[in-house]
C-alpha atoms as a PDB file:
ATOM      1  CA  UNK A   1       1.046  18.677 -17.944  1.00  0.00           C
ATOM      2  CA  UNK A   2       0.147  17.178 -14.496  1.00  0.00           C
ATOM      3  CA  UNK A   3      -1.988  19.966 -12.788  1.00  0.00           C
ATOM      4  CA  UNK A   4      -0.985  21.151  -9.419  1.00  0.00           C
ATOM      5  CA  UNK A   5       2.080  18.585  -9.372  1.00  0.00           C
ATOM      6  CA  UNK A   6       4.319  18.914  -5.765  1.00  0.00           C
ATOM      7  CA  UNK A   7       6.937  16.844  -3.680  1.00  0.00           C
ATOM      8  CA  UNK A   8       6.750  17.721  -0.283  1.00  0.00           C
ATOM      9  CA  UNK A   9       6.682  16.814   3.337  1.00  0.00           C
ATOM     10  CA  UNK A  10       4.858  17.497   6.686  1.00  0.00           C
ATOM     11  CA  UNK A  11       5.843  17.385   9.980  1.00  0.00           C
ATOM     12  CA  UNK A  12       4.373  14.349  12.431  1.00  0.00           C
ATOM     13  CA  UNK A  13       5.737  12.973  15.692  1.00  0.00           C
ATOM     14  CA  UNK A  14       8.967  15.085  15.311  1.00  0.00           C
ATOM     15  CA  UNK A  15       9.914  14.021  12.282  1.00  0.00           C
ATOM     16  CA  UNK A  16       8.991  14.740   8.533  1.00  0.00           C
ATOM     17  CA  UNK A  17       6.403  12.054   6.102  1.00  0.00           C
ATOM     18  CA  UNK A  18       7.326  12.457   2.700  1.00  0.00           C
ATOM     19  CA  UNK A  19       4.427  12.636   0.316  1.00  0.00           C
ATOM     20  CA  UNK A  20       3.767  13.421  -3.677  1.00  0.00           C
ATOM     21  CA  UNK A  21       0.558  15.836  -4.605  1.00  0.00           C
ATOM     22  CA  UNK A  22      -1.434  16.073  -7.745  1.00  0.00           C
ATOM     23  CA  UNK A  23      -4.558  17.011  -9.193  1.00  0.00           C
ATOM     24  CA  UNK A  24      -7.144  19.775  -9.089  1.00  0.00           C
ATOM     25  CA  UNK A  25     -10.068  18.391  -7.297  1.00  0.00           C
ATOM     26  CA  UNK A  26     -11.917  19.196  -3.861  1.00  0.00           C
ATOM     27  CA  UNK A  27     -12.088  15.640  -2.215  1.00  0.00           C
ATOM     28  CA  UNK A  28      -8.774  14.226  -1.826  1.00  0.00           C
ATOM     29  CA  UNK A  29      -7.537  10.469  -2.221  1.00  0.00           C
ATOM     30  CA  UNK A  30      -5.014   9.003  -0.129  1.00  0.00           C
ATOM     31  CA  UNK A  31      -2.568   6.308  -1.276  1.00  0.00           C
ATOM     32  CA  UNK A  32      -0.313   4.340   0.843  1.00  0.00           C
ATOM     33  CA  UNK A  33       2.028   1.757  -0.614  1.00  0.00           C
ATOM     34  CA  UNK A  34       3.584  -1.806   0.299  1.00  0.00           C
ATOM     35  CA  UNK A  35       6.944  -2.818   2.096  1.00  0.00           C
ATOM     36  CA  UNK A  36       8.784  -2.005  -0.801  1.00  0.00           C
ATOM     37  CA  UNK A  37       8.275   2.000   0.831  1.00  0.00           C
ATOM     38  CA  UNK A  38      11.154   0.671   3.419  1.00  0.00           C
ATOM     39  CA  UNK A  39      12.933   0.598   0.705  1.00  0.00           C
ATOM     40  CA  UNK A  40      12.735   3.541  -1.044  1.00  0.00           C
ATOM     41  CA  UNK A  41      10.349   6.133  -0.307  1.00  0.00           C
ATOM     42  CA  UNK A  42       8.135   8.705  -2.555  1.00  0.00           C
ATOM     43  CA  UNK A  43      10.345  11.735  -2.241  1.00  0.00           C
ATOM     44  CA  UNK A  44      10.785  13.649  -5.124  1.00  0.00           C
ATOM     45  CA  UNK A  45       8.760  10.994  -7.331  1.00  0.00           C
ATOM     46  CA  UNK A  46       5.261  13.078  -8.027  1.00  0.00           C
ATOM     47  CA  UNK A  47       5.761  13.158 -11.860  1.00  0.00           C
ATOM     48  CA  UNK A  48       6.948   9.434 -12.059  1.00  0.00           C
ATOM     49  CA  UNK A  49       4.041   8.425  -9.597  1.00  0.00           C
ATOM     50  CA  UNK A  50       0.781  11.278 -11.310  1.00  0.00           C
ATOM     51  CA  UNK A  51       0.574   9.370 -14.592  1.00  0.00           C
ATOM     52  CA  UNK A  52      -1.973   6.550 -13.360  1.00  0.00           C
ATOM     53  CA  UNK A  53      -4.557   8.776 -11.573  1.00  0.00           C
ATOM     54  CA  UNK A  54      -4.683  10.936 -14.536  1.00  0.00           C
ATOM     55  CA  UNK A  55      -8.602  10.027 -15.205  1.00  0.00           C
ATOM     56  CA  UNK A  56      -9.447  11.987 -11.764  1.00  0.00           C
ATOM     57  CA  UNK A  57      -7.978  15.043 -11.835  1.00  0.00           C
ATOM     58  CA  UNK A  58     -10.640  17.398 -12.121  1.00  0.00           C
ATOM     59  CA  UNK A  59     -12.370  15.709  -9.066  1.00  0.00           C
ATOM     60  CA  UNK A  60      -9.587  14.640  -6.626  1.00  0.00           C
ATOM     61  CA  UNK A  61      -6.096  15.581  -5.408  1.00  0.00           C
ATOM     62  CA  UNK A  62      -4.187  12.868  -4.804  1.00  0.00           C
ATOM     63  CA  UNK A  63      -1.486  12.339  -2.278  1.00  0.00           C
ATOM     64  CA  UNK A  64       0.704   9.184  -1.966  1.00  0.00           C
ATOM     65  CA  UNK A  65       2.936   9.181   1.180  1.00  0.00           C
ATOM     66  CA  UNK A  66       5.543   7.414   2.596  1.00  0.00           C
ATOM     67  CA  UNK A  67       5.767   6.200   6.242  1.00  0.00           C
ATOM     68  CA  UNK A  68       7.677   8.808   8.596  1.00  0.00           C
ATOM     69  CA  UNK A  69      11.340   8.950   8.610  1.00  0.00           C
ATOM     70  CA  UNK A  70      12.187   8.371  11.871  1.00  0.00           C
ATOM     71  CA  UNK A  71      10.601   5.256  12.877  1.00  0.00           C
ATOM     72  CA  UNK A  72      10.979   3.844  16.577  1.00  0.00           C
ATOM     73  CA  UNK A  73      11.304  -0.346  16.604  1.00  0.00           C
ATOM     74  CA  UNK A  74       8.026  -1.628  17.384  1.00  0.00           C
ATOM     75  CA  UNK A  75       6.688   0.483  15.445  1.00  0.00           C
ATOM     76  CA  UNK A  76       2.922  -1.055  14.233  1.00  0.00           C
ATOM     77  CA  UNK A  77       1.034  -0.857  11.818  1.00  0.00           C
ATOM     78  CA  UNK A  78      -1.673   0.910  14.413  1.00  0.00           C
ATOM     79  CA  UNK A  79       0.630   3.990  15.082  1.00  0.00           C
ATOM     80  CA  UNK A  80       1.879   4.100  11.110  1.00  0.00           C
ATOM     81  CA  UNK A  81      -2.422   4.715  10.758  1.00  0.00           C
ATOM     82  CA  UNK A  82      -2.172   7.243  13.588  1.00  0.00           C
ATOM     83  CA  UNK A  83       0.223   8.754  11.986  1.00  0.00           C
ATOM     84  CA  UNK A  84      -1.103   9.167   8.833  1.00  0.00           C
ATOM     85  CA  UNK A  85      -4.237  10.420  10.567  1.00  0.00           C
ATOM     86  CA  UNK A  86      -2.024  13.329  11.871  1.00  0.00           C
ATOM     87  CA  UNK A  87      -0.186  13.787   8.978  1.00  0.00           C
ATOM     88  CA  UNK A  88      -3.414  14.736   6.709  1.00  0.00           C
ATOM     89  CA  UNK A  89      -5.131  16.625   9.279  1.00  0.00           C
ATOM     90  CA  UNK A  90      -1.795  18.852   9.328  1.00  0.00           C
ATOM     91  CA  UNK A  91      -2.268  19.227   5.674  1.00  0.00           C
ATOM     92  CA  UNK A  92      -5.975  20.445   5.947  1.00  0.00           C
ATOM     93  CA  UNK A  93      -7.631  17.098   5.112  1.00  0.00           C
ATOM     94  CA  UNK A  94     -10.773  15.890   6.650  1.00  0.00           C
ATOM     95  CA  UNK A  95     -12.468  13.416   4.475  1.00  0.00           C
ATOM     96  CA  UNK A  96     -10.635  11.270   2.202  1.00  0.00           C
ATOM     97  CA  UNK A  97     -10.905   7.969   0.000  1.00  0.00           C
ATOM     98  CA  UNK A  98      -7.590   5.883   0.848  1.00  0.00           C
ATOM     99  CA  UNK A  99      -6.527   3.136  -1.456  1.00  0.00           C
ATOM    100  CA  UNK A 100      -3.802   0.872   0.178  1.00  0.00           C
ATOM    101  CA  UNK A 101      -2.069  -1.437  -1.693  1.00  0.00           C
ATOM    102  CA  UNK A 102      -0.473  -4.807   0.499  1.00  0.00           C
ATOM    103  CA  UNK A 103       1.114  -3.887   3.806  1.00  0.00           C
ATOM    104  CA  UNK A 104      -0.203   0.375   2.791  1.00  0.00           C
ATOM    105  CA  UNK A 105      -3.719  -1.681   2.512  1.00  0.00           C
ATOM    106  CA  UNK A 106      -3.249  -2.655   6.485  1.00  0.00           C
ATOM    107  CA  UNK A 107      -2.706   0.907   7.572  1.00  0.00           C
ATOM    108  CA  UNK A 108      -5.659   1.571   5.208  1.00  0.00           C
ATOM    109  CA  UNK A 109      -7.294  -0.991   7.244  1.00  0.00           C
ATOM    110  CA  UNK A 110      -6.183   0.552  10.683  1.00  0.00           C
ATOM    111  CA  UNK A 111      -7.318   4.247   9.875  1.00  0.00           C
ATOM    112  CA  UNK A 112     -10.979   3.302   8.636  1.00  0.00           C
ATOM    113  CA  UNK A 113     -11.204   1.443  12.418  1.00  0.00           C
ATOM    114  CA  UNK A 114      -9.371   4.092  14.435  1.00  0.00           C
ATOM    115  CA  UNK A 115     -10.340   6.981  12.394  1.00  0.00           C
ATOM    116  CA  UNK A 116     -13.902   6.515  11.099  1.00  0.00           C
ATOM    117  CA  UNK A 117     -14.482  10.004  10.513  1.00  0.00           C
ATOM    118  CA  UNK A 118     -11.755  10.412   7.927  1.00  0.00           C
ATOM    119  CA  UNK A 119     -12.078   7.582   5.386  1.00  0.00           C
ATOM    120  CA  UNK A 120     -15.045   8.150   3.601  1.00  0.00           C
ATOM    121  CA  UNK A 121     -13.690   5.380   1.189  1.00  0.00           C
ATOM    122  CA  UNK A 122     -11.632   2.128   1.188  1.00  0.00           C
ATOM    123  CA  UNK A 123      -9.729   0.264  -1.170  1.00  0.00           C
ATOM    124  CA  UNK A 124      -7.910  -2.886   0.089  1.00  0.00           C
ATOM    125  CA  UNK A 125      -5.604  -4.106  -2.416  1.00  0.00           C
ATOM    126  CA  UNK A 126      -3.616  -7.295  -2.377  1.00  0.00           C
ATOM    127  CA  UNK A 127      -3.935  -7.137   1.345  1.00  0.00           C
ATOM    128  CA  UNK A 128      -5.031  -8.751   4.121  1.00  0.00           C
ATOM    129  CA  UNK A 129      -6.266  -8.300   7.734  1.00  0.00           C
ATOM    130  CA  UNK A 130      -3.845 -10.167   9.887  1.00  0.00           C
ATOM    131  CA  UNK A 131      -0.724 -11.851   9.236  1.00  0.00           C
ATOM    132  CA  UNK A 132      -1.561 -15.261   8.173  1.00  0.00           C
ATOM    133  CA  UNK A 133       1.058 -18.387   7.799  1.00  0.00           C
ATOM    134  CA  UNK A 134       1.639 -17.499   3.927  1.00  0.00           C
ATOM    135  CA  UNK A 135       2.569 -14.388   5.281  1.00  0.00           C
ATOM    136  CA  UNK A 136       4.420 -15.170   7.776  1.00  0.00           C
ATOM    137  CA  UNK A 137       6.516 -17.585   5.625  1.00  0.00           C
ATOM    138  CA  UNK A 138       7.001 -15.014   2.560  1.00  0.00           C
ATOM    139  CA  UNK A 139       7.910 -11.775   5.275  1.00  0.00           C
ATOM    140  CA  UNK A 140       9.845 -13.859   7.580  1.00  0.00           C
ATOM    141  CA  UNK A 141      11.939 -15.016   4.488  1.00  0.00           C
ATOM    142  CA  UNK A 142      12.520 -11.164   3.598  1.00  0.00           C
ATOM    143  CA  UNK A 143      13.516 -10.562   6.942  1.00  0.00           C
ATOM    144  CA  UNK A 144      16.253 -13.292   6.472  1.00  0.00           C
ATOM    145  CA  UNK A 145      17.507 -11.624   3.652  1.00  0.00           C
ATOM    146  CA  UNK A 146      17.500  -8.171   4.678  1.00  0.00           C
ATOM    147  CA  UNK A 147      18.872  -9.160   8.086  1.00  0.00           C
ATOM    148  CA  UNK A 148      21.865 -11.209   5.651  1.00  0.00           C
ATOM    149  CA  UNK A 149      22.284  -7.930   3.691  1.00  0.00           C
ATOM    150  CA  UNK A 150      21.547 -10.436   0.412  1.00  0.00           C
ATOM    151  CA  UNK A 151      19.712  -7.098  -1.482  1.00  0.00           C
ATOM    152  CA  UNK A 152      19.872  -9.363  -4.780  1.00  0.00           C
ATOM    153  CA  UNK A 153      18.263 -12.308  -3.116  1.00  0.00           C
ATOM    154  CA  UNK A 154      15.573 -10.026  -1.517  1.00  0.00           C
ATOM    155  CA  UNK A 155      14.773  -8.578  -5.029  1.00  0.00           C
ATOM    156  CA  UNK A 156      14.346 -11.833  -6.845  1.00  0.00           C
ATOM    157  CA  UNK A 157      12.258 -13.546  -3.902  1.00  0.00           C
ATOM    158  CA  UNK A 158       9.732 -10.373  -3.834  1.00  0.00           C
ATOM    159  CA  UNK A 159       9.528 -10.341  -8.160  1.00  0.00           C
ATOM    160  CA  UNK A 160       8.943 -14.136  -8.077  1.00  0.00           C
ATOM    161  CA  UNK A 161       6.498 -13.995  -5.615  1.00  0.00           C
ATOM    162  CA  UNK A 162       4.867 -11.358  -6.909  1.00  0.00           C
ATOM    163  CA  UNK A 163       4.320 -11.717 -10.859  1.00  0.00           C
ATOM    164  CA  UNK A 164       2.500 -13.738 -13.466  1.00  0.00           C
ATOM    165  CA  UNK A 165       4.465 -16.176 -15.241  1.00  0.00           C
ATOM    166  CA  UNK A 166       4.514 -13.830 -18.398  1.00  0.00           C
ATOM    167  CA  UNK A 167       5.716 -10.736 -16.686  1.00  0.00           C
ATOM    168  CA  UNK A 168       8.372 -13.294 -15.450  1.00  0.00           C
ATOM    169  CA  UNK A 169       9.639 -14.284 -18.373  1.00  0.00           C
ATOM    170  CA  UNK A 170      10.701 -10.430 -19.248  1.00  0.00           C
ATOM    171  CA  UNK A 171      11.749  -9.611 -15.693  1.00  0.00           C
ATOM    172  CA  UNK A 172      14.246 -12.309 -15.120  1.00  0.00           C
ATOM    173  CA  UNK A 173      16.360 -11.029 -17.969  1.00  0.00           C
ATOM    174  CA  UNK A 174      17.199  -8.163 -15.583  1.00  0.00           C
ATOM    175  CA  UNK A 175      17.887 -10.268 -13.200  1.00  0.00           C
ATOM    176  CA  UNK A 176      21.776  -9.509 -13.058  1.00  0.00           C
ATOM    177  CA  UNK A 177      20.870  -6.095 -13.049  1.00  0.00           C
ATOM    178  CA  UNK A 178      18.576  -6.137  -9.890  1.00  0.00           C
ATOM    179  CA  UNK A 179      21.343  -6.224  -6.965  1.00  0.00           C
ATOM    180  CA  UNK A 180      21.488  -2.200  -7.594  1.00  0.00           C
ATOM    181  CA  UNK A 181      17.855  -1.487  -7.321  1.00  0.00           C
ATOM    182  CA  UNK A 182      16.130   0.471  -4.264  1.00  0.00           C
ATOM    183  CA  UNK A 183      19.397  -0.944  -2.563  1.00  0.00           C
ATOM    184  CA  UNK A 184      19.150   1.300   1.350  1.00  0.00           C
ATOM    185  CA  UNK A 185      21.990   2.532   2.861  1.00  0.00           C
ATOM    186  CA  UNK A 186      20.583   0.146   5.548  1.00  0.00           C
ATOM    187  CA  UNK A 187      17.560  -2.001   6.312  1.00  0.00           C
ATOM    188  CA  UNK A 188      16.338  -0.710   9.523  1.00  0.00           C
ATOM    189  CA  UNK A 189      13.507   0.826   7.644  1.00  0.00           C
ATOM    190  CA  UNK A 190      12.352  -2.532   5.964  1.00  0.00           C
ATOM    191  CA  UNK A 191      12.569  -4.564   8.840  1.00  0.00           C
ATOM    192  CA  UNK A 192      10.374  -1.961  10.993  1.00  0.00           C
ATOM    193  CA  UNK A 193       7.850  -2.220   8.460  1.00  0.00           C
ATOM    194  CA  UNK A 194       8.381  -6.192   7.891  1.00  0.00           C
ATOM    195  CA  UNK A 195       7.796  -6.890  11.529  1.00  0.00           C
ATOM    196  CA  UNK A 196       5.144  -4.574  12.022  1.00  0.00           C
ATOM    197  CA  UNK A 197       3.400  -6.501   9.538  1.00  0.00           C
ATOM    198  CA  UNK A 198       3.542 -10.131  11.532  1.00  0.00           C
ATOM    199  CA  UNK A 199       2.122  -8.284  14.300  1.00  0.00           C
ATOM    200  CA  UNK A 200      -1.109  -6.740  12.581  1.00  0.00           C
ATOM    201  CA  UNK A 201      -4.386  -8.307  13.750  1.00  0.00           C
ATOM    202  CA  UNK A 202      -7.762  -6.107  12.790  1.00  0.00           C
ATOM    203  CA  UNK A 203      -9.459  -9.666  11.759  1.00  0.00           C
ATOM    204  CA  UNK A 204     -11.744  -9.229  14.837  1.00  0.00           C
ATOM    205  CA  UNK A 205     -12.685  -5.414  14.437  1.00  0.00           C
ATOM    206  CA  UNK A 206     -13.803  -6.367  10.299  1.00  0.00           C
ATOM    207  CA  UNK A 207     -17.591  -5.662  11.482  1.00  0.00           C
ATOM    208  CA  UNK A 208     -17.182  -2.796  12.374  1.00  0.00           C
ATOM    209  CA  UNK A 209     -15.716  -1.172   9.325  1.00  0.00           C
ATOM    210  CA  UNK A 210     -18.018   1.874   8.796  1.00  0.00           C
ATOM    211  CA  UNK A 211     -17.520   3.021   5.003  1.00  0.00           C
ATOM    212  CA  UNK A 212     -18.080   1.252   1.140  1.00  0.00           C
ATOM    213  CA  UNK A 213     -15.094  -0.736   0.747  1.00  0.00           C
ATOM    214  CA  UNK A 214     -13.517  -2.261  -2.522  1.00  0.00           C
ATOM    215  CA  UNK A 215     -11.297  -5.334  -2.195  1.00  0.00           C
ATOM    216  CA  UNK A 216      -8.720  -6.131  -5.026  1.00  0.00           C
ATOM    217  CA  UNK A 217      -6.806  -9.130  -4.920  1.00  0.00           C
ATOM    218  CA  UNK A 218      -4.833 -11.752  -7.529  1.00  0.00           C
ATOM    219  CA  UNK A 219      -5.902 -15.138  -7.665  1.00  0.00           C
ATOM    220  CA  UNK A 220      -2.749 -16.599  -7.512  1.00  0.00           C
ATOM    221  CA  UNK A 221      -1.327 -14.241  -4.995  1.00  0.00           C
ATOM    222  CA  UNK A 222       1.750 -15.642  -3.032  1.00  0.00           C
ATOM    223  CA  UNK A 223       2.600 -13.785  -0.757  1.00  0.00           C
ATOM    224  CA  UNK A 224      -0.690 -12.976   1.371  1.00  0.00           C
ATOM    225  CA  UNK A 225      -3.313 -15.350  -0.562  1.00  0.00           C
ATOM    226  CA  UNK A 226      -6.941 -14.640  -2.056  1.00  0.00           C
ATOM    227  CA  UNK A 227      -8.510 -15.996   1.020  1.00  0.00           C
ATOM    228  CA  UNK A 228      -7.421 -13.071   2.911  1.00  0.00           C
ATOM    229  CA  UNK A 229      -9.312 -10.907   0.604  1.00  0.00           C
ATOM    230  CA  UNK A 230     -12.144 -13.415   0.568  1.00  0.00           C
ATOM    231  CA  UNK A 231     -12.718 -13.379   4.476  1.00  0.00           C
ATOM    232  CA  UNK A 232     -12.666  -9.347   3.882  1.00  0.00           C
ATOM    233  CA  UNK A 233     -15.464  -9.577   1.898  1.00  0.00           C
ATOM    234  CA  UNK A 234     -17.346 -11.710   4.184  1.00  0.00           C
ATOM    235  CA  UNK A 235     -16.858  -9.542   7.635  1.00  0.00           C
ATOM    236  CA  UNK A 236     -16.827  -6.240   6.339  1.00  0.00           C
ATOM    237  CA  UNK A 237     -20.652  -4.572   5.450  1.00  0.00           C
ATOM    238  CA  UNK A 238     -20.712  -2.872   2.322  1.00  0.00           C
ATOM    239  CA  UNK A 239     -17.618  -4.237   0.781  1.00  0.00           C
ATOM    240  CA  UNK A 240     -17.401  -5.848  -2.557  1.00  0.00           C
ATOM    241  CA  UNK A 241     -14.471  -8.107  -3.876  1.00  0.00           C
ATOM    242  CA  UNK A 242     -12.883  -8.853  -7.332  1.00  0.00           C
ATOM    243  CA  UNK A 243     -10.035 -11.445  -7.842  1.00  0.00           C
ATOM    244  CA  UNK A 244      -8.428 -11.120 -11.063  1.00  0.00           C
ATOM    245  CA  UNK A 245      -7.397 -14.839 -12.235  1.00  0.00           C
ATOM    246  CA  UNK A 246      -4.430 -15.753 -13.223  1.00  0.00           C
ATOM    247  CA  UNK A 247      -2.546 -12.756 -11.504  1.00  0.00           C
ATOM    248  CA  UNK A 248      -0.988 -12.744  -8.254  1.00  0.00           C
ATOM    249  CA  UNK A 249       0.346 -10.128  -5.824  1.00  0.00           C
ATOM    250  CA  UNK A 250       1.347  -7.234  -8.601  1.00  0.00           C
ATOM    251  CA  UNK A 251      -2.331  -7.083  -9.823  1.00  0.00           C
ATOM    252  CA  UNK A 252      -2.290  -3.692  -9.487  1.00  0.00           C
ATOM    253  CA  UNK A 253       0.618  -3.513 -11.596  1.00  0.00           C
ATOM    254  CA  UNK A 254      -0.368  -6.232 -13.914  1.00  0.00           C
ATOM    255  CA  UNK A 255      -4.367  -5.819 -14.371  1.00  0.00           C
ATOM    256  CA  UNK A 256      -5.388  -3.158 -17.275  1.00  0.00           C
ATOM    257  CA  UNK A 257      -8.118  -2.346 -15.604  1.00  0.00           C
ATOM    258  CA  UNK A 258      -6.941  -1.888 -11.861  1.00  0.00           C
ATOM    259  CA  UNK A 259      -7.139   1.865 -11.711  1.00  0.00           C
ATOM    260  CA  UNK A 260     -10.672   2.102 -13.645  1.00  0.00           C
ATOM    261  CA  UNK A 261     -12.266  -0.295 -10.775  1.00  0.00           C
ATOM    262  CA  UNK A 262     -11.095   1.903  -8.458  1.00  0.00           C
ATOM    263  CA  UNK A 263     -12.100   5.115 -10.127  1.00  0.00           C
ATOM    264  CA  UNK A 264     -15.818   3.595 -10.581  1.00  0.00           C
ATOM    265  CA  UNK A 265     -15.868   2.572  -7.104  1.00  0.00           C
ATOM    266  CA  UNK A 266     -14.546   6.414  -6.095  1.00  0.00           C
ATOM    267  CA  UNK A 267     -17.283   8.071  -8.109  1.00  0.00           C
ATOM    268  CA  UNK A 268     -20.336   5.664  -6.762  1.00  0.00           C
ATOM    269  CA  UNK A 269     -22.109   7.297  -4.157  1.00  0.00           C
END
């Protein structure tokens, strides 16, 4: 039974942010996820999505959201945090923990800077600050792609990229399968949220990140690199960093222990 499961959405910038709600707790955790949410977004998903954050219940309610519907080109990565901001003070929310994971780990980022007074918490997984040249070289490929309309090609670059050599071995044998999967009606969505990624920059503004922050990052990470995470953890004060070797960009997929780090770090005071 997942306590107080819901699917919903609230209203920001004249248009609606899809989100999925659970748990019973007062102090609420906010979870924004990757590029793959220009994809497919988290509407209707809050029993698939509940099953991880089980262990917290009884002390948080959880919300993972999606990025707005209707997003204007040039859209950035600083008005998808604004955004957000809106979107949870709508929903009664003034204090919350926000774990972002990649490109949901930038607008993480973005609100702790613009919006000190409502992360009380960070988690920056797999992420990174500003869009360095590995970056550049693995979004601008996905861009390609998308822009080509090559869905199957996008799929396979993103899972090789992203994977330790033993999840690969099991995943490629779906590889004639993977053409059909989070396939949009269009990409408009992705690209927004690709490009808005090559045009993040919050490398300067590190210092002055105000609350504890956890870094998570693979070792062998492809797509934005462990040094991202590693010059993180060397700007921002009271921030602490573990790589887990030998996994890459789906460590928080991939790692056993991924969502207990991030439940110690929650409950520290």
């Amino acid at each position: 039974m997942i306590p107080n499961a819901k699917n919903g959405a609230v209203k920001v910038g004249g248009t609606e942010m899809y989100f999925a709600c659970f748990g019973r707790g007062k102090k609420t955790l906010t979870v924004l996820p990757g590029l793959s949410d220009g994809l497919a977004t988290v509407k209707g998903k809050a029993m698939l999505l509940a099953g991880s954050y089980r262990p917290i219940f009884d002390d948080y309610t959880v919300y993972v959201f999606s990025r707005k519907n209707d997003m204007p080109e040039g859209y950035s990565v600083w008005d998808m945090a604004n955004d957000q901001a809106a979107a949870l003070k709508e929903l009664g929310v003034e204090k919350t923990a926000v774990l972002g994971v990649s490109q949901g780990g930038m607008i993480a980022l973005a609100m702790a800077l613009d919006h000190p007074g409502l992360v009380e918490k960070l988690v920056l997984a797999v992420s990174a600050p500003r869009a360095n040249p590995l970056i550049r070289e693995r979004v601008g490929r996905w861009i390609e792609l998308a822009e080509a309309g090559d869905h199957k090609q996008l799929m396979i670059d993103t899972v090789e990229n992203s994977y330790s050599p033993e999840r690969l071995k099991k995943l490629r044998r779906a590889y004639h399968l993977i053409g059909s999967i989070s396939k949009p009606k269009d990409y408009r969505r992705f690209l927004i949220n690709a490009h808005s990624i090559l045009a993040f920059d919050a490398f300067d503004r590190l210092g002055t990140v105000a609350c504890p922050t956890l870094i998570l990052a693979g070792e062998d990470d492809k797509i934005v690199g462990v040094e991202a995470s590693r010059e993180m953890r060397q700007r921002i004060p009271n921030s602490t960093l573990h790589v887990y070797p030998g996994l890459g960009h789906a460590a928080y997929e991939e790692a056993a222990d991924f969502y207990e780090r991030v439940f110690r770090f929650l409950k520290q005071n």
